[in-house]
C-alpha atoms as a PDB file:
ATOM      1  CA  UNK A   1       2.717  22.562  -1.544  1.00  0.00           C
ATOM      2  CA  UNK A   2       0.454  19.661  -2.095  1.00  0.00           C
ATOM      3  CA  UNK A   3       1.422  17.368  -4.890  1.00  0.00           C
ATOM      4  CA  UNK A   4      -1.536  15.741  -7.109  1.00  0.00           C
ATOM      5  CA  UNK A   5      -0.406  11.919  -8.460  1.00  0.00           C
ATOM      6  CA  UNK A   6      -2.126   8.676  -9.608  1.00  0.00           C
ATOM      7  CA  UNK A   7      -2.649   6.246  -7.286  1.00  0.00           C
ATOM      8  CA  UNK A   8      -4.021   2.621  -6.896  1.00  0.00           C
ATOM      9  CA  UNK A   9      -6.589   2.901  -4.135  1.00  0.00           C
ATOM     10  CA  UNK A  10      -9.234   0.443  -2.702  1.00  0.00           C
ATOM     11  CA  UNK A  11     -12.770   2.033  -1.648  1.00  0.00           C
ATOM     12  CA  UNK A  12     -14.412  -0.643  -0.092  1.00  0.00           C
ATOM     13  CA  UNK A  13     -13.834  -4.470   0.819  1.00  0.00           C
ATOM     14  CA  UNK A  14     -13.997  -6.531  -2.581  1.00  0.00           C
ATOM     15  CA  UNK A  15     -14.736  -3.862  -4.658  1.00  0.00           C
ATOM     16  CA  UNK A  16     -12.512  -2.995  -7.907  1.00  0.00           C
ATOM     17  CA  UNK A  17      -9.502  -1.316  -7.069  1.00  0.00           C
ATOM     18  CA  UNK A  18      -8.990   1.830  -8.850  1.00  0.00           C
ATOM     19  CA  UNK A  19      -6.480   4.373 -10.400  1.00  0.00           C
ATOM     20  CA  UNK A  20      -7.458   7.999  -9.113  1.00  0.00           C
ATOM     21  CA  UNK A  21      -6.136  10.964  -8.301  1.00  0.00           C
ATOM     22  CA  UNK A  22      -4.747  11.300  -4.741  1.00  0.00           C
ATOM     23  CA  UNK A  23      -3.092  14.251  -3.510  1.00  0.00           C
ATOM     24  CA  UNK A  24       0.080  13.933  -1.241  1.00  0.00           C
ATOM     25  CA  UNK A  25       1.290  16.806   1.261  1.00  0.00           C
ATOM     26  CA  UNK A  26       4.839  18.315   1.296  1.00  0.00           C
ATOM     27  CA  UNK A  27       7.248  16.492   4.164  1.00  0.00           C
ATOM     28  CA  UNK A  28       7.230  17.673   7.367  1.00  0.00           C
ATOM     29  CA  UNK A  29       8.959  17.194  10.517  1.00  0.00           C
ATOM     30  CA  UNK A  30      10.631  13.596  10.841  1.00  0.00           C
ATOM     31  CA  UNK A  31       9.036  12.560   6.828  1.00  0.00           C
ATOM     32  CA  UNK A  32      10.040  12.295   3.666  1.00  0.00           C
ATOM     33  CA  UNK A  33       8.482  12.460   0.130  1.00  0.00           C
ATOM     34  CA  UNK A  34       9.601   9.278  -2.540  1.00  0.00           C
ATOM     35  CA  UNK A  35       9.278   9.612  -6.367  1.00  0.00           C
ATOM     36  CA  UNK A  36       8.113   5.631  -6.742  1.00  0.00           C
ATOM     37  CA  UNK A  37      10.136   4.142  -8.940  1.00  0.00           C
ATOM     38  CA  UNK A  38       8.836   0.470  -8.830  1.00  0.00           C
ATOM     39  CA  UNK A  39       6.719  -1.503  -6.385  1.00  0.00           C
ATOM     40  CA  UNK A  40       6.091  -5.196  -6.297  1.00  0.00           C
ATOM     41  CA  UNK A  41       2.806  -6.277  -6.464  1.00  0.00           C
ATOM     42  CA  UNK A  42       2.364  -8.945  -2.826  1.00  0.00           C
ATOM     43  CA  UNK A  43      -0.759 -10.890  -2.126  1.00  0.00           C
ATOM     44  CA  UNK A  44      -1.125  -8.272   1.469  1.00  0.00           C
ATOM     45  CA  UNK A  45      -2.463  -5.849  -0.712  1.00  0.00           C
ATOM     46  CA  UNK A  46      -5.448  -8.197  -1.478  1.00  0.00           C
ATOM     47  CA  UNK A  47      -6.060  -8.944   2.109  1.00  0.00           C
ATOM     48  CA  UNK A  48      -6.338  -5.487   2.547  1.00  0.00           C
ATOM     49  CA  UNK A  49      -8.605  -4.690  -0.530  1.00  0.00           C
ATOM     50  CA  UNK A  50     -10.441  -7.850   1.354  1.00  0.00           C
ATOM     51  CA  UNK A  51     -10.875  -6.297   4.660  1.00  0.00           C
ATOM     52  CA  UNK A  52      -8.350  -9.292   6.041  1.00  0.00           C
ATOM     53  CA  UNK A  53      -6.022  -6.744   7.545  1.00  0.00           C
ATOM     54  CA  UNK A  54      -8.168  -3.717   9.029  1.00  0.00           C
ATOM     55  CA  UNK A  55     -11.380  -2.034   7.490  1.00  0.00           C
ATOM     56  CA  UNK A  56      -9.769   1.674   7.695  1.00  0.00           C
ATOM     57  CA  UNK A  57     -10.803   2.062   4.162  1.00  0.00           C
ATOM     58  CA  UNK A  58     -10.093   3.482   1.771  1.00  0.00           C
ATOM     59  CA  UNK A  59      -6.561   1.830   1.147  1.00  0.00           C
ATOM     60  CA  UNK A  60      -3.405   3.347  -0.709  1.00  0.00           C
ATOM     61  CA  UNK A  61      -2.365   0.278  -1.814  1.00  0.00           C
ATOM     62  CA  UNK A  62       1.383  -0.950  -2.603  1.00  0.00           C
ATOM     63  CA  UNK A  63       4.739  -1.290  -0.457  1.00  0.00           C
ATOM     64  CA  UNK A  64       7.174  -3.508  -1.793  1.00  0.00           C
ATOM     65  CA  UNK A  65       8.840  -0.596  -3.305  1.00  0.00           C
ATOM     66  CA  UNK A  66      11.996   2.175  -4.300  1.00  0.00           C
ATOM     67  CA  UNK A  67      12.492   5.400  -5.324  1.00  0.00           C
ATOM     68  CA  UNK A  68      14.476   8.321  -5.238  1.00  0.00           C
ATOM     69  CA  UNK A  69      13.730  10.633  -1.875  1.00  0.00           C
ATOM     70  CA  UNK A  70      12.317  14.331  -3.610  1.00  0.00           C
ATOM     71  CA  UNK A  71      12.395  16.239  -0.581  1.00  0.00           C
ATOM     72  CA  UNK A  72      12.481  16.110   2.995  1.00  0.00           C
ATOM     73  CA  UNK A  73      10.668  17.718   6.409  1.00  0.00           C
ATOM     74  CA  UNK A  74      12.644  19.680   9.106  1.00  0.00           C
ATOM     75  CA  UNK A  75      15.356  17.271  11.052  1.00  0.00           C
ATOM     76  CA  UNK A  76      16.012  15.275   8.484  1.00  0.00           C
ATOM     77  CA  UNK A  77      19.472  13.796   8.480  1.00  0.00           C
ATOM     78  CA  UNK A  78      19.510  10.449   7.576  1.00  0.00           C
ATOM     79  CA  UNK A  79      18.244  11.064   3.684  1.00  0.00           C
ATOM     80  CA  UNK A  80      18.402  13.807   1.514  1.00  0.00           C
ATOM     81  CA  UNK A  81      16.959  14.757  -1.501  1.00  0.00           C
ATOM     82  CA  UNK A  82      18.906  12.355  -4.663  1.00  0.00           C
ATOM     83  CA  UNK A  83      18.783   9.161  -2.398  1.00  0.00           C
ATOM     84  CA  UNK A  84      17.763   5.734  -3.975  1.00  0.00           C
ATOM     85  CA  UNK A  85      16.154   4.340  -1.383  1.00  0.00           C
ATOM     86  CA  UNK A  86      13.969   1.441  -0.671  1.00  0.00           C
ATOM     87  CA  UNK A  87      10.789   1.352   1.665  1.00  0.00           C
ATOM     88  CA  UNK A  88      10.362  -0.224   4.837  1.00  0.00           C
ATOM     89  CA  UNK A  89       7.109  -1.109   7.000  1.00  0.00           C
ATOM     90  CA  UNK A  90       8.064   1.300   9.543  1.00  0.00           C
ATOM     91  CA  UNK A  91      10.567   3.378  11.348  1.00  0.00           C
ATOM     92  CA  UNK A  92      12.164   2.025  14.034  1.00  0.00           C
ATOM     93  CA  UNK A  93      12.909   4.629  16.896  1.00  0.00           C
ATOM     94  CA  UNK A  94      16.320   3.618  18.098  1.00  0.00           C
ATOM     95  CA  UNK A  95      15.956   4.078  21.457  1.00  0.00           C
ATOM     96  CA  UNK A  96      13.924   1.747  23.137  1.00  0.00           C
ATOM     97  CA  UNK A  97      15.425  -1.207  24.995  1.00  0.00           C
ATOM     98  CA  UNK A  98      14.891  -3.820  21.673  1.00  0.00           C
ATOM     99  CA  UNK A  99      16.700  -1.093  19.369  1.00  0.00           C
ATOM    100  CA  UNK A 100      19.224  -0.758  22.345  1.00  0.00           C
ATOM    101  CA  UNK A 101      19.667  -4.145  22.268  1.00  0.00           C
ATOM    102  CA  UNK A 102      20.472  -4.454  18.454  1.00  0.00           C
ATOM    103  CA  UNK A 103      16.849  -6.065  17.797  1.00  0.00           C
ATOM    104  CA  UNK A 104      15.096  -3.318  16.269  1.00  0.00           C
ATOM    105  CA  UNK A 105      12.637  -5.867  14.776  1.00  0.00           C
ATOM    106  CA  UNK A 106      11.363  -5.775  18.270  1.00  0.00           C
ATOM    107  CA  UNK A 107      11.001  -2.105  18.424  1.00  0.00           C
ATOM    108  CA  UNK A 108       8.225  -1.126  20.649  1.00  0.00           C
ATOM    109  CA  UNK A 109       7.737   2.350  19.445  1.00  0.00           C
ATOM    110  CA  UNK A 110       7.481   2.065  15.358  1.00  0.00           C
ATOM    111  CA  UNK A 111       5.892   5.057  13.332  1.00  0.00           C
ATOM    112  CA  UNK A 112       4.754   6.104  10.114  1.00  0.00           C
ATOM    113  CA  UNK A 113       4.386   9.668   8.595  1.00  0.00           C
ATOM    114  CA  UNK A 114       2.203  11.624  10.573  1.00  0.00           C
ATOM    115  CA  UNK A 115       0.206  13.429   7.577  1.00  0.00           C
ATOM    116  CA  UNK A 116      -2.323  12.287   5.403  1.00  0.00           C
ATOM    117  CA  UNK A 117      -2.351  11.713   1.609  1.00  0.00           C
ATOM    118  CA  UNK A 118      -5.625  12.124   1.045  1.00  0.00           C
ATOM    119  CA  UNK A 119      -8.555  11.689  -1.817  1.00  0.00           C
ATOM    120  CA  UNK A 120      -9.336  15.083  -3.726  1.00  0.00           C
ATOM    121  CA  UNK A 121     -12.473  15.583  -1.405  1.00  0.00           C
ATOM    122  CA  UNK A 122     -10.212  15.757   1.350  1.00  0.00           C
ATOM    123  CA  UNK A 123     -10.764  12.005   2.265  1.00  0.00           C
ATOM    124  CA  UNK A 124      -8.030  10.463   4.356  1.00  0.00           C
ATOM    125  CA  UNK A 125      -6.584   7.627   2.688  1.00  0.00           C
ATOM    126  CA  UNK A 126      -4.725   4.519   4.604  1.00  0.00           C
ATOM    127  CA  UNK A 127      -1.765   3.541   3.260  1.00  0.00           C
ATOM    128  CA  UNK A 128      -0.543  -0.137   2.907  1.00  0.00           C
ATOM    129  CA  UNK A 129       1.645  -1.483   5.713  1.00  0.00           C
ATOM    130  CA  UNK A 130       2.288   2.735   6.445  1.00  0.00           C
ATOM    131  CA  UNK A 131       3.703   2.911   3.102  1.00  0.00           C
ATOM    132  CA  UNK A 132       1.186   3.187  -0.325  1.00  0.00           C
ATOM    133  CA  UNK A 133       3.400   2.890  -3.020  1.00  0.00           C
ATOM    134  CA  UNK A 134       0.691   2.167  -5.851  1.00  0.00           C
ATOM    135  CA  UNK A 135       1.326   5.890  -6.812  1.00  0.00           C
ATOM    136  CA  UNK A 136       3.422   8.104  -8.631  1.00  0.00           C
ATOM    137  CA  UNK A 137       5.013   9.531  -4.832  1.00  0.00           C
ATOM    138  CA  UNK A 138       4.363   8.797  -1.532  1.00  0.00           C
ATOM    139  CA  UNK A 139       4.535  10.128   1.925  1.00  0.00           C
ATOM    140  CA  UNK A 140       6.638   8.197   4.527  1.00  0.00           C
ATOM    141  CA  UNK A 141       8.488   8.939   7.820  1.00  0.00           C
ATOM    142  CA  UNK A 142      12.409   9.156   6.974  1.00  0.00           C
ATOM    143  CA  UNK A 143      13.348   5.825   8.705  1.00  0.00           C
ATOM    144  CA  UNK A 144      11.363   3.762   6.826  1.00  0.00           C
ATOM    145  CA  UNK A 145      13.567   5.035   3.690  1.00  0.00           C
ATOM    146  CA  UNK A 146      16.790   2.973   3.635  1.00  0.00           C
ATOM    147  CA  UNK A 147      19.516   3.972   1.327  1.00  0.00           C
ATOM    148  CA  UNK A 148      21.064   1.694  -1.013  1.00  0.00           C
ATOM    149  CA  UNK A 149      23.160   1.256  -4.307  1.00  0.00           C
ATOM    150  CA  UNK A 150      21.604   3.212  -6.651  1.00  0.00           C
ATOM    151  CA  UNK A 151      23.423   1.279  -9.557  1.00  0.00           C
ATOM    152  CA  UNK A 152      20.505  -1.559  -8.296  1.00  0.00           C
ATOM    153  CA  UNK A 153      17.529  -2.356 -10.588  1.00  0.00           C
ATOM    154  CA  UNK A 154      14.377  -0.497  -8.967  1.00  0.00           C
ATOM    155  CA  UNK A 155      12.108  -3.751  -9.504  1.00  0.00           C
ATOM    156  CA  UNK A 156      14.446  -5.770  -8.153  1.00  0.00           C
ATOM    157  CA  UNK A 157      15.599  -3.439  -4.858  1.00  0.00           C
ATOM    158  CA  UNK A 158      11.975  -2.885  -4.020  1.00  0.00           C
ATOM    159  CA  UNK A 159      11.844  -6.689  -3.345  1.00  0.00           C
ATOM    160  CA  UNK A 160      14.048  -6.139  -0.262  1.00  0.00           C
ATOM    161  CA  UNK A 161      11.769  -3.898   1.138  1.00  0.00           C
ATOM    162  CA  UNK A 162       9.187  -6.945   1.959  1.00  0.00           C
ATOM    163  CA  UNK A 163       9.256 -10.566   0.475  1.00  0.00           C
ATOM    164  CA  UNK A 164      12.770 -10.654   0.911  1.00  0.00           C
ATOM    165  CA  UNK A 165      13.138  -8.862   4.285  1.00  0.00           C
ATOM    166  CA  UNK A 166      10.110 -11.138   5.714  1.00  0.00           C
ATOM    167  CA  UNK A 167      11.743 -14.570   4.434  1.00  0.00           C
ATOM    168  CA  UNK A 168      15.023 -14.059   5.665  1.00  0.00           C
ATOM    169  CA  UNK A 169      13.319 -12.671   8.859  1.00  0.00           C
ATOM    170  CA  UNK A 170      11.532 -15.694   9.082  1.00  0.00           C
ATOM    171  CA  UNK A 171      14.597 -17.793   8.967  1.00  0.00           C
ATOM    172  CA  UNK A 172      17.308 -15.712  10.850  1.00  0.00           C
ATOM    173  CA  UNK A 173      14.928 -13.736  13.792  1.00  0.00           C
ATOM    174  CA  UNK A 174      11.624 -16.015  14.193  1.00  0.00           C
ATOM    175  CA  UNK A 175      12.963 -19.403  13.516  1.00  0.00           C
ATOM    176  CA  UNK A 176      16.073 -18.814  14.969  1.00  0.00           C
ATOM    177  CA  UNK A 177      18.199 -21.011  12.079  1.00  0.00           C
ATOM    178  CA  UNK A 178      21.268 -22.140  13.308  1.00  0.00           C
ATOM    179  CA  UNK A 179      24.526 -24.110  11.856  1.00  0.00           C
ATOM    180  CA  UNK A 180      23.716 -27.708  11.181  1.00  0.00           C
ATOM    181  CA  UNK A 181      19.981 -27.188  11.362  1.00  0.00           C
ATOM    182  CA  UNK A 182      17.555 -28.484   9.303  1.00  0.00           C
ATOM    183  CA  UNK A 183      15.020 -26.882   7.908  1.00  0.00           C
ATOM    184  CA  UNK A 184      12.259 -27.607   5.619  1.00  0.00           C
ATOM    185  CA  UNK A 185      10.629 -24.149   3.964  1.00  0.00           C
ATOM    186  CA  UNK A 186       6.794 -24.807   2.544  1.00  0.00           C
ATOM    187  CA  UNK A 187       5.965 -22.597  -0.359  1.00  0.00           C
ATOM    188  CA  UNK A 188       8.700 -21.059  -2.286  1.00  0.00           C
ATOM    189  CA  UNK A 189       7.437 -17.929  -4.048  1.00  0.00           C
ATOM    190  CA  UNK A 190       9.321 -14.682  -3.302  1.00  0.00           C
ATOM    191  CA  UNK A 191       9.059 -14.732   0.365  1.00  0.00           C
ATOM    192  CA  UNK A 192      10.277 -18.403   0.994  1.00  0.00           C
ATOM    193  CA  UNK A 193      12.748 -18.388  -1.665  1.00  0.00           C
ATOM    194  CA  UNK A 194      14.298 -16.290   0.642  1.00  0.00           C
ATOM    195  CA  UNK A 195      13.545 -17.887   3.732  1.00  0.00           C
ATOM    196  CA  UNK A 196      15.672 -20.645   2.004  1.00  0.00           C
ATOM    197  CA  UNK A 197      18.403 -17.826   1.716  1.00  0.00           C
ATOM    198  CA  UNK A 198      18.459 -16.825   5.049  1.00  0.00           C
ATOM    199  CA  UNK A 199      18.616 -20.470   6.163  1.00  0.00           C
ATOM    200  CA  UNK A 200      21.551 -20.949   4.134  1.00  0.00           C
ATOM    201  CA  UNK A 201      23.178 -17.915   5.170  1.00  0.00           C
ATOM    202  CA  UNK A 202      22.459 -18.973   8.843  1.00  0.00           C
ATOM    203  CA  UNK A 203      24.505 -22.227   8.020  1.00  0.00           C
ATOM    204  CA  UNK A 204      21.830 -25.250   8.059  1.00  0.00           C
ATOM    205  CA  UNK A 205      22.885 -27.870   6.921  1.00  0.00           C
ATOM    206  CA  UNK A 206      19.749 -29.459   5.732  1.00  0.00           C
ATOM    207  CA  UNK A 207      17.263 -27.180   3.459  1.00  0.00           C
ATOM    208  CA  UNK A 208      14.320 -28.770   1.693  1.00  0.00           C
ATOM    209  CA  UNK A 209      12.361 -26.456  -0.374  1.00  0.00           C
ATOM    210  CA  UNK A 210       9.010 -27.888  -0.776  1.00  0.00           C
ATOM    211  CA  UNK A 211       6.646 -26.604  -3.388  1.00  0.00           C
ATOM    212  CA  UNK A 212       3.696 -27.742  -6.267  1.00  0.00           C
ATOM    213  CA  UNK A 213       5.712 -26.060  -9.150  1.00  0.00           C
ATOM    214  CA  UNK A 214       9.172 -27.560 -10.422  1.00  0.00           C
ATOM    215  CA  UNK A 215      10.128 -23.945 -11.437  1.00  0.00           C
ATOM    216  CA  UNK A 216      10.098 -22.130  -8.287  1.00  0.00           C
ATOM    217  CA  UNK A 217      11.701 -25.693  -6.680  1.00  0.00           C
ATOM    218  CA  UNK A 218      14.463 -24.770  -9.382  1.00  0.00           C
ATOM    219  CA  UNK A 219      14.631 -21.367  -8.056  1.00  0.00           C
ATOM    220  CA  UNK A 220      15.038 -22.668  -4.952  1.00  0.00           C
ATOM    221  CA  UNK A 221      17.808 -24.520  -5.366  1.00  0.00           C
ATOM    222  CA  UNK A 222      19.777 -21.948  -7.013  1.00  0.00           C
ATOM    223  CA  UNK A 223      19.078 -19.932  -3.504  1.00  0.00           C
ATOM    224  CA  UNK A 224      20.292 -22.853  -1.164  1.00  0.00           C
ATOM    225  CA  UNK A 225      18.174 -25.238  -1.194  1.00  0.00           C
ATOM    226  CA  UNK A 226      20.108 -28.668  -0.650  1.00  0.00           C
ATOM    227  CA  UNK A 227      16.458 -31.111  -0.999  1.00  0.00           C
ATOM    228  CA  UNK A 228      13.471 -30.453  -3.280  1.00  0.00           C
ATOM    229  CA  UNK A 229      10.172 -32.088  -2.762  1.00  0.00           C
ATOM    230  CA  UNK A 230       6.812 -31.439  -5.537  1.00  0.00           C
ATOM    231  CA  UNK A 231       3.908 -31.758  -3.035  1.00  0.00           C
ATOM    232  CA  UNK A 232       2.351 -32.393  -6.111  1.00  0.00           C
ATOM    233  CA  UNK A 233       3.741 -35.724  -6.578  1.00  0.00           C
ATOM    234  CA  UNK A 234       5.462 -36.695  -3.530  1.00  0.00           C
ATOM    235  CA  UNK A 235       4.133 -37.268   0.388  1.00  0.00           C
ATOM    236  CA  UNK A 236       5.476 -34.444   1.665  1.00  0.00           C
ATOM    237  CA  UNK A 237       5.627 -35.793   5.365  1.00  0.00           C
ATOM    238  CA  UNK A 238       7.422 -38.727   4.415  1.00  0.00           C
ATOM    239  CA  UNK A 239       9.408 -36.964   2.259  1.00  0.00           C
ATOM    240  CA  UNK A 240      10.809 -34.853   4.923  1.00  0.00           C
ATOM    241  CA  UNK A 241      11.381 -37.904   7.106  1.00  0.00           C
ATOM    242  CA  UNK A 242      13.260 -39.427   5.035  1.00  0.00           C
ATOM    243  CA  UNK A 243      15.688 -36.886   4.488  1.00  0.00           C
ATOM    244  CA  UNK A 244      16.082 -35.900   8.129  1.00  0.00           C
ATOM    245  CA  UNK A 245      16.159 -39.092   9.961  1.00  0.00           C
END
């Protein structure tokens, strides 16, 4: 069965995106089909309507997103049908020597679904970061689905799924935060808001959120931040001296 939903798509590089009709193939093996819920709207998506990330146009935009899991191909154990679930860039496989080693963000054998959603003409369309979540369902392997509480706001749980996976990423895996670090995090929208959250949860001891808007500073803040600097206002560099010695 092939399932016809809206979608947010971009054609071409800097053209209008558009809502169209896309049509999206029952799971099979190793995939899983998500009724969207809610997806998060993340400046990506313009670098790919921009041509910034690939030009394998055209794009099924959106991934910062959940949903419930509708059904689900051959093999499919760890989701069934019901499941509130949130979206990830891409399965992990388990068994290479990262995911052996507990660092599956290392993975060296990530997939996506292996079908197409596709245009009504039969037109293959790319979906964002393996994922396309500007539309009513999408089409992703079953690992990238990870199940969580579904008592959780859909607009809200989606937001694990990439700004707040890739700041506390940031902070715990590529920075390598440690106790009694410090740390100063440049930009505090969604994804280093969190950043500041992972450092905090990491245990520095120093955090200095530094941004051009008092509000998100204030955000900050209430996420860990221990120093606040408006770049607006204030030299940042000597700012950041002066608070770490």
């Amino acid at each position: 069965m092939t399932h016809r939903v809206r979608g947010v798509i971009a054609r071409s590089k800097g053209a209008p995106v558009e809502t169209t009709t896309i049509l999206v193939p029952d799971p099979g093996p190793g995939e899983a089909l998500v009724r969207v819920q809610a997806c998060g709207v993340c400046h990506t998506d313009l670098h790919y309507r921009e041509g910034g990330i690939n030009d394998e146009y055209p794009f099924l935009l959106g991934h910062e997103a959940a949903g419930v899991v509708e059904s689900v191909g051959p093999d499919v154990t760890s989701v069934a049908p019901g499941d509130f679930v949130i979206l990830n860039w891409r399965a992990v496989c388990g068994t290479c020597r990262a995911c052996r080693r507990g660092r599956p963000w290392y993975c060296f054998a990530t997939h996506n679904a292996t079908q197409s959603m596709t245009l009504e003409d039969g037109t293959p369309l790319s979906p964002a970061l393996g994922i396309g979540a500007f539309a009513e369902k999408t089409l992703v392997a079953a690992g990238q689905c990870t199940k969580v509480d579904p008592a959780a706001a859909p607009a809200a749980a989606g937001l694990l799924g990439c700004g707040v996976m890739a700041g506390l990423g940031a902070a715990l895996n590529t920075g390598n935060v440690g106790r009694g670090d410090s740390v100063a995090v440049i930009g505090c929208g969604g994804v280093g808001n969190a950043a500041v959250a992972g450092a905090r949860l990491a245990g520095a001891s120093r955090i200095i959120a530094v941004d051009l808007d008092d509000r998100k500073l204030e955000w900050a803040r209430g996420l860990g931040a221990t120093h606040t600097v408006n770049g607006r206002t204030e030299d940042v560099v000597k700012a950041v001296q002066a608070l770490t010695g």
